[in-house]
Protein backbone atom coordinates (compact mmCIF):
# COMPACT_ATOMS: atom_id res chain seq x y z
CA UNK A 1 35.28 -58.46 -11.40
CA UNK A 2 32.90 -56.33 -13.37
CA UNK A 3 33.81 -52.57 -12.97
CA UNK A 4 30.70 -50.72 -11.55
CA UNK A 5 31.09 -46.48 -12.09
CA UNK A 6 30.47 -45.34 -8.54
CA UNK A 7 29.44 -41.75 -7.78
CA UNK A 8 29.87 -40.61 -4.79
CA UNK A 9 26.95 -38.20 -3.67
CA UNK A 10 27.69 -35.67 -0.52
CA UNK A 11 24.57 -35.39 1.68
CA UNK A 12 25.67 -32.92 5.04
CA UNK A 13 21.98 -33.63 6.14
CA UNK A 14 21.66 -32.99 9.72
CA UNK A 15 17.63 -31.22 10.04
CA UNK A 16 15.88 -34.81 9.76
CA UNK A 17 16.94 -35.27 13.75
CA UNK A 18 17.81 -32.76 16.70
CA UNK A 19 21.24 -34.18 17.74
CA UNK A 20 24.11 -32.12 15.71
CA UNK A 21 26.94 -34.10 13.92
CA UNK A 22 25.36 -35.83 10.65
CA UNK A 23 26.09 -33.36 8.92
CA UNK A 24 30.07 -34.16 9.47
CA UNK A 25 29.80 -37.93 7.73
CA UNK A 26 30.20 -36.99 3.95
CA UNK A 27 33.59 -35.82 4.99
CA UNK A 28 34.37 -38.31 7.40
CA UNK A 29 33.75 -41.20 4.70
CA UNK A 30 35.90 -39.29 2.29
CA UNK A 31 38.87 -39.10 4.73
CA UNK A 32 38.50 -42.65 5.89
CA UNK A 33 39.58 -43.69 2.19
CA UNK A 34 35.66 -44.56 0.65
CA UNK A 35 36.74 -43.79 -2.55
CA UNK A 36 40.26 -45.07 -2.91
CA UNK A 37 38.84 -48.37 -1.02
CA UNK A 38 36.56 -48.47 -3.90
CA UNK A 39 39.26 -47.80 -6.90
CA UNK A 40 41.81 -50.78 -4.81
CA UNK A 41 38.80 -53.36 -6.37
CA UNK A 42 38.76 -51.85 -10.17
CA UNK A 43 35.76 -49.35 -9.83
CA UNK A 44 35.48 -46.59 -11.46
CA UNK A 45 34.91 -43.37 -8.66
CA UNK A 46 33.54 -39.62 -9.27
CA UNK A 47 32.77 -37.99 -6.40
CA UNK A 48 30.10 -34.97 -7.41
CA UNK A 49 31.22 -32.96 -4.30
CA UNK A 50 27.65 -32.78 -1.27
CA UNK A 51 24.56 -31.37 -2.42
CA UNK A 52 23.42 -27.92 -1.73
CA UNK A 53 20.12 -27.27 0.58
CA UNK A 54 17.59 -24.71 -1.30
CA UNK A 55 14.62 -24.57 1.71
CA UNK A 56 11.43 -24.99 0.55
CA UNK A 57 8.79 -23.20 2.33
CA UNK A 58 6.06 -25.17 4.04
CA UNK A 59 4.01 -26.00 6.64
CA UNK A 60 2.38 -29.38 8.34
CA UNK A 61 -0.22 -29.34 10.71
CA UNK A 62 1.95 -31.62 13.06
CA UNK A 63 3.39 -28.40 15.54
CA UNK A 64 6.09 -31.42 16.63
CA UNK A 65 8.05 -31.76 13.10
CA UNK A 66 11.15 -29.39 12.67
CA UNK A 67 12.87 -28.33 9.69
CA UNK A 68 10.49 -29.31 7.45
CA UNK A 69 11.84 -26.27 4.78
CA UNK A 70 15.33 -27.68 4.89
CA UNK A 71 13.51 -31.38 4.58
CA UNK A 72 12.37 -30.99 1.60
CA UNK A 73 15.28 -28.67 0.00
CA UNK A 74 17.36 -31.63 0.42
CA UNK A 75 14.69 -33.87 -0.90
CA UNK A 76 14.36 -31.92 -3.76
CA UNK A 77 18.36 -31.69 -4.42
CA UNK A 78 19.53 -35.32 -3.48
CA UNK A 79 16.16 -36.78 -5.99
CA UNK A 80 17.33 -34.57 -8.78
CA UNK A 81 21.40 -35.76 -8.65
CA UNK A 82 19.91 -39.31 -7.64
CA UNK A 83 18.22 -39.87 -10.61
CA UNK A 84 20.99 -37.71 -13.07
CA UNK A 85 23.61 -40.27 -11.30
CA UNK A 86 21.57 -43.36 -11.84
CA UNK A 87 21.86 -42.66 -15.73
CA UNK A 88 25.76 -42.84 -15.44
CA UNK A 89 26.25 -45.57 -13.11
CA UNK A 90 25.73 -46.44 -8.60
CA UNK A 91 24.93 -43.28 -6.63
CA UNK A 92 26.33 -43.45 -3.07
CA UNK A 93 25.11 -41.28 -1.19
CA UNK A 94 27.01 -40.34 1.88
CA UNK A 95 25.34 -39.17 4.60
CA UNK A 96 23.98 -36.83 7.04
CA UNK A 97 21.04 -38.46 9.14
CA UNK A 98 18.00 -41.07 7.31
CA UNK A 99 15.79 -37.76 6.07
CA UNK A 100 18.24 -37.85 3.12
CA UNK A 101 16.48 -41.07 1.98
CA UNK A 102 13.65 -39.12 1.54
CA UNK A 103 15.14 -37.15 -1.83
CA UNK A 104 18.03 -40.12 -2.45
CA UNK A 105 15.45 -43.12 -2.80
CA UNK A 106 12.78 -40.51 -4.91
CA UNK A 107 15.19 -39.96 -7.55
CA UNK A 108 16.33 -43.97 -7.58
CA UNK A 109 12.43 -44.39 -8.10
CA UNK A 110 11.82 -42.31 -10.60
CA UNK A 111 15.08 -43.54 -12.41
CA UNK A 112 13.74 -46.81 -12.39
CA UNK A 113 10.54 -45.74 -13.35
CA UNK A 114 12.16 -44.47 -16.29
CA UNK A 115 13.73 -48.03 -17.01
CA UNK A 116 10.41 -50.00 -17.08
CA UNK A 117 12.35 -52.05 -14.21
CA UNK A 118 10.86 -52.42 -10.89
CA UNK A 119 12.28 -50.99 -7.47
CA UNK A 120 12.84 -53.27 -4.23
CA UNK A 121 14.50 -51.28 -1.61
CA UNK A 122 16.99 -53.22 1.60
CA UNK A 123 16.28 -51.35 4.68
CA UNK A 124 19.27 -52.01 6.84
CA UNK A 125 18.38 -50.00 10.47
CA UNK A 126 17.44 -50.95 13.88
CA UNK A 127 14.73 -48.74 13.09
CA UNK A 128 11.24 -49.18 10.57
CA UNK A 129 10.96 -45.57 9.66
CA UNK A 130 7.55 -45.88 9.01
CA UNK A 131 5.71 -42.93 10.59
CA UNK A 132 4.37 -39.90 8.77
CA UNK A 133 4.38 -36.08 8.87
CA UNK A 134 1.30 -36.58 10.78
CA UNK A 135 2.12 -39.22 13.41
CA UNK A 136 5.14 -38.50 14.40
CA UNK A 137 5.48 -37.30 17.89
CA UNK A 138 9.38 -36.50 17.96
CA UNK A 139 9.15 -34.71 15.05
CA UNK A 140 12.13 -36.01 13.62
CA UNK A 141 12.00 -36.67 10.02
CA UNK A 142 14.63 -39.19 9.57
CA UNK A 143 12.25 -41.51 11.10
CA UNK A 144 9.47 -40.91 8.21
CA UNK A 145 11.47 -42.74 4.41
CA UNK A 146 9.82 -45.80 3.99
CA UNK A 147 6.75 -44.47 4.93
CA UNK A 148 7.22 -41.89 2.52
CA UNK A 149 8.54 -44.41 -0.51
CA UNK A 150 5.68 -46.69 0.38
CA UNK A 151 3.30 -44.33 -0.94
CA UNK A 152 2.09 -43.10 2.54
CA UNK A 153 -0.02 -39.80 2.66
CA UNK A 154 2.86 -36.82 3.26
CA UNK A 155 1.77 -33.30 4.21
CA UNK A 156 3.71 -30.90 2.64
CA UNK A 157 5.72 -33.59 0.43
CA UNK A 158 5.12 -34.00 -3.09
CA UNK A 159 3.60 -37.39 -4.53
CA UNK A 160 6.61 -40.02 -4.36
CA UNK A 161 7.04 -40.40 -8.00
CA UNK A 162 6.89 -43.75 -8.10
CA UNK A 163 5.39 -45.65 -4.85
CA UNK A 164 7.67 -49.12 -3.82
CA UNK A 165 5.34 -51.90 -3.50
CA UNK A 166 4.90 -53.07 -0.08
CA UNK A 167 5.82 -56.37 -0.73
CA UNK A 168 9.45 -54.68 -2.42
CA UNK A 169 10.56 -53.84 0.76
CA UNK A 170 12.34 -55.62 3.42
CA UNK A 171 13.46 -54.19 6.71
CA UNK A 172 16.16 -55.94 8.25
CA UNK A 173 17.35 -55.84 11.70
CA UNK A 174 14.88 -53.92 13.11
CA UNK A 175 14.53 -53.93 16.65
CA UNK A 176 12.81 -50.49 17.75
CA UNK A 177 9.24 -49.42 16.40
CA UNK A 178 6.80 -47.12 17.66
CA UNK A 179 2.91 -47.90 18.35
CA UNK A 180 2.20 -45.98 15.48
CA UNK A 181 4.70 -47.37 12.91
CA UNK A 182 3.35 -51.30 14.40
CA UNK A 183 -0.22 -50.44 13.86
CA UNK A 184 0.59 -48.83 10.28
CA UNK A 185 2.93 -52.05 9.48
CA UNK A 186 0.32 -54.69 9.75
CA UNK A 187 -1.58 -52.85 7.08
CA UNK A 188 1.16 -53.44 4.37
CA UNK A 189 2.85 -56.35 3.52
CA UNK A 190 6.17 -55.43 3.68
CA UNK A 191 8.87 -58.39 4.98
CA UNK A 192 9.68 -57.75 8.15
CA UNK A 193 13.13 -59.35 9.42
CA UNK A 194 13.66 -58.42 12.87
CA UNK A 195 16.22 -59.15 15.48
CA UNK A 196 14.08 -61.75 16.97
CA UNK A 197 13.76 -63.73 12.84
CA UNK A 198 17.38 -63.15 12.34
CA UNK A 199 18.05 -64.66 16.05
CA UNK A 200 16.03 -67.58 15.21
CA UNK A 201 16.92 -67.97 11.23
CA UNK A 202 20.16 -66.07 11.00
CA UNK A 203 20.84 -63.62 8.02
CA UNK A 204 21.17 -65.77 5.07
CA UNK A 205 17.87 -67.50 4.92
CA UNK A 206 15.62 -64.63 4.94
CA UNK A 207 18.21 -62.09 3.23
CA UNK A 208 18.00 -64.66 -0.33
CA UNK A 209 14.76 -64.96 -0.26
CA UNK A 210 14.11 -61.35 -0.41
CA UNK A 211 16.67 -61.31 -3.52
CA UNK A 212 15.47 -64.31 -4.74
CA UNK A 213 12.43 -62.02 -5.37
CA UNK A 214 14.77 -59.18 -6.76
CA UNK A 215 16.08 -61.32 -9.30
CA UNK A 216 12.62 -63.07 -10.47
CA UNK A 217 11.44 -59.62 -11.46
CA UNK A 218 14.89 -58.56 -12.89
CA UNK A 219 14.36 -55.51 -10.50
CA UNK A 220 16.98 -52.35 -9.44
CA UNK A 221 17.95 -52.76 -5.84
CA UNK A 222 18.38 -50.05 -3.42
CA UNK A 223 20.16 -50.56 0.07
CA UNK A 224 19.65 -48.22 2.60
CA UNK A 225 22.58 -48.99 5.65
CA UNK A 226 21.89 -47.23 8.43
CA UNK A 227 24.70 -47.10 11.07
CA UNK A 228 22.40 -48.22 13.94
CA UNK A 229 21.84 -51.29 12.12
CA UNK A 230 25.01 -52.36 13.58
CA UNK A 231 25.40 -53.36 17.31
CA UNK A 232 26.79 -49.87 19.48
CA UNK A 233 29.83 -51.94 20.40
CA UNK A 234 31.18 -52.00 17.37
CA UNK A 235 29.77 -49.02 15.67
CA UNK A 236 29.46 -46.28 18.31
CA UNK A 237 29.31 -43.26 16.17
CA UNK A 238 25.77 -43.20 15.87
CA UNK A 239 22.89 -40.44 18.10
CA UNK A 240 20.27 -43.54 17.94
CA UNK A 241 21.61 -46.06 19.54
CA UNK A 242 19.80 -49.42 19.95
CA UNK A 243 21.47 -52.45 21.96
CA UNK A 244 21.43 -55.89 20.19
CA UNK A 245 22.39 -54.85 16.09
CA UNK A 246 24.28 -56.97 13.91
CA UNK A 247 27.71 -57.99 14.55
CA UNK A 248 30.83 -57.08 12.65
CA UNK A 249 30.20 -60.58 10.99
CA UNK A 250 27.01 -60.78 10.33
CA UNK A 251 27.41 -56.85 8.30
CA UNK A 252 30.12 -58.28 6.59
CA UNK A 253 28.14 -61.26 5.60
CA UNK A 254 25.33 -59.25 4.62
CA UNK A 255 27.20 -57.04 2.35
CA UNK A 256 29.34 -60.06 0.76
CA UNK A 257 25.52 -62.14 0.07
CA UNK A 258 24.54 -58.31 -1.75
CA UNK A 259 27.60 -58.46 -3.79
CA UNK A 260 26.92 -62.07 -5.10
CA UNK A 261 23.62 -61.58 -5.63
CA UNK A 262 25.12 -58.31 -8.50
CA UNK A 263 21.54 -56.82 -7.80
CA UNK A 264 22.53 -53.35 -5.73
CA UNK A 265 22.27 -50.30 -8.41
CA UNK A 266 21.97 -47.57 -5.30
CA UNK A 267 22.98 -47.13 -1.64
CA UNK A 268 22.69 -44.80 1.35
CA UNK A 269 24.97 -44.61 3.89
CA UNK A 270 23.05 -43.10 6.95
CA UNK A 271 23.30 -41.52 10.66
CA UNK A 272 27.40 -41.75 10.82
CA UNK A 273 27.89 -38.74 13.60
CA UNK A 274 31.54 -38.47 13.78
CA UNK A 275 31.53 -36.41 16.60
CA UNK A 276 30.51 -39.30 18.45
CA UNK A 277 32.93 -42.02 17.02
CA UNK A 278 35.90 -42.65 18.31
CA UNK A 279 39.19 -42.30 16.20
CA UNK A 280 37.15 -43.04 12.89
CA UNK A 281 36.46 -46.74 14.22
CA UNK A 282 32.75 -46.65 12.90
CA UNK A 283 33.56 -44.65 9.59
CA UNK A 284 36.55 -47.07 9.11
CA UNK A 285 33.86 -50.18 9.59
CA UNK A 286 31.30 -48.54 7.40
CA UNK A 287 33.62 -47.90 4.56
CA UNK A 288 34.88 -52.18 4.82
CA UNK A 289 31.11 -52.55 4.62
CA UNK A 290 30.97 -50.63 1.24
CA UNK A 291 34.17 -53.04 0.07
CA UNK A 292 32.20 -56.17 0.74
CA UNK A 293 29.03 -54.80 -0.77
CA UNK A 294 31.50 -54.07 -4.37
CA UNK A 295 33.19 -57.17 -3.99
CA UNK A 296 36.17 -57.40 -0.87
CA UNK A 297 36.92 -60.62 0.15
CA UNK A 298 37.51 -61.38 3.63
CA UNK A 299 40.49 -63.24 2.81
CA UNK A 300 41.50 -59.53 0.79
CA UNK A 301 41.83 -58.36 4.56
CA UNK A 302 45.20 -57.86 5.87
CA UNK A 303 45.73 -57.61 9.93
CA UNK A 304 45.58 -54.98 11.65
CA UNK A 305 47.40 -54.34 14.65
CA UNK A 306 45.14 -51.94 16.47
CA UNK A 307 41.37 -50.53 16.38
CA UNK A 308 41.39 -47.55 14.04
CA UNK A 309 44.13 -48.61 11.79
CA UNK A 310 44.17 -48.19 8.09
């Protein structure tokens, strides 16, 4: 197995949404064993401690968006050790709520900017993310990235330094968009796998085709893995809940197709609210997802006699 130098990139985010308890998730990976899971397969692990939050003062002319300051301090931070981290290896970034894609993807981009190598991003979430400063009516900024990396107008927000191509990005397992987001979607031509394709095609089909199109353009892949991409029932510990995610299987499956495919250089790890999971079950699950993605086999998994058990 080719040994992949994996630093590990605190993000306590918690301003991007109004429920408290993202900002608990860089520790909760660390104590449910991320790193030593990731040093069992042969990897290489630093772990550059969480980012620090320097507010940056602004204003939008949307009255509904909240913490826009802290917003974009952690944009600002998580781009700049993003793209530092991208020089020495795969920046996992542990999060905190989705807002942190806004700084964490921004420094991938400019990174491979840098490169001469094209970007596709994997947007693993039950949810498209695809509204703006201006049209979002929750205010909630975790539900604004891949607008944002798509080259969108932002208020407040500096140019994304390097705009993803619409056709770059695939969303996968959504299953909850806003009027807004739908009308805005149609515009762009960004693949669009939804609960209902991967009902109907599964996750294989449409999951190498999209890195069919990675590899053709010998690109740098970002995945983005939200926690509510994954069904409630097995992954609780999330604030946005949406019934009908991916099963333990098909995540597994997902990550082990990634892993073969040896196209992932970045990764988020998003929404994990620990005070909502229950005895570490979803940080346990989202830290097996990780081992699949860097090369766990499922036959590499031993038994386990309860829920919860390491």
């Amino acid at each position: 197995m080719t040994q992949t130098h994996c630093l590990l990139i605190g993000a306590p985010v918690d301003t991007g949404q109004r429920r408290p308890g993202c900002l608990m998730g860089p520790a909760a990976y660390r104590t449910a064993g991320l790193a030593p899971a990731l040093e069992a397969l042969g990897h290489r692990v630093t772990d550059l401690g969480d980012a620090a939050c320097t507010p940056v003062p602004a204003t939008v002319t949307n009255p509904a968006v909240h913490h826009l300051p802290e917003t974009l301090g952690w944009a600002r931070s998580l781009a700049a050790m993003g793209e530092a981290a991208m020089a020495e290896g795969m920046p996992i970034f542990l999060g905190g709520d989705h807002s942190l894609s806004l700084g964490s993807v921004a420094g991938v981009a400019a990174a491979a900017q840098a490169r001469g190598r094209p970007l596709f991003v994997l947007w693993l979430d039950a949810h498209s993310d695809f509204h703006t400063t201006a049209t979002t009516e929750s205010g909630n900024l975790h539900g604004t990235p891949v607008a944002y990396l798509a080259g969108r107008d932002f208020e407040a927000f500096p140019p994304f330094p390097a705009p993803v191509p619409p056709e770059n990005i695939c969303l996968f397992g959504i299953r909850s968009v806003d009027a807004a987001e739908h009308a805005a979607l149609l515009e762009h031509e960004i693949a669009i796998n939804d609960m209902r394709v991967l009902d109907e095609r599964g996750v294989v089909a449409p999951l190498r085709e999209f890195l069919a199109l990675v590899e053709e353009a010998d690109g740098l892949l970002h995945v983005s893995l939200d926690v509510d991409f994954l069904d409630p029932v097995v992954a609780p510990a999330v604030g946005t809940t949406v019934p009908g995610g991916a099963t333990f299987r098909e995540a597994h499956l997902v990550m082990e197709l990634l892993h073969e495919s040896g196209r992932v250089t970045s990764l988020d790890l998003v929404e994990l609210n620990p005070f909502l999971d229950e005895r570490g079950r979803t940080a346990h699950l989202m830290v097996d997802l990780v081992a699949s993605l860097m090369g766990k086999k499922v036959f590499d998994r031993p038994t386990r006699a309860y829920r919860g058990q390491v």
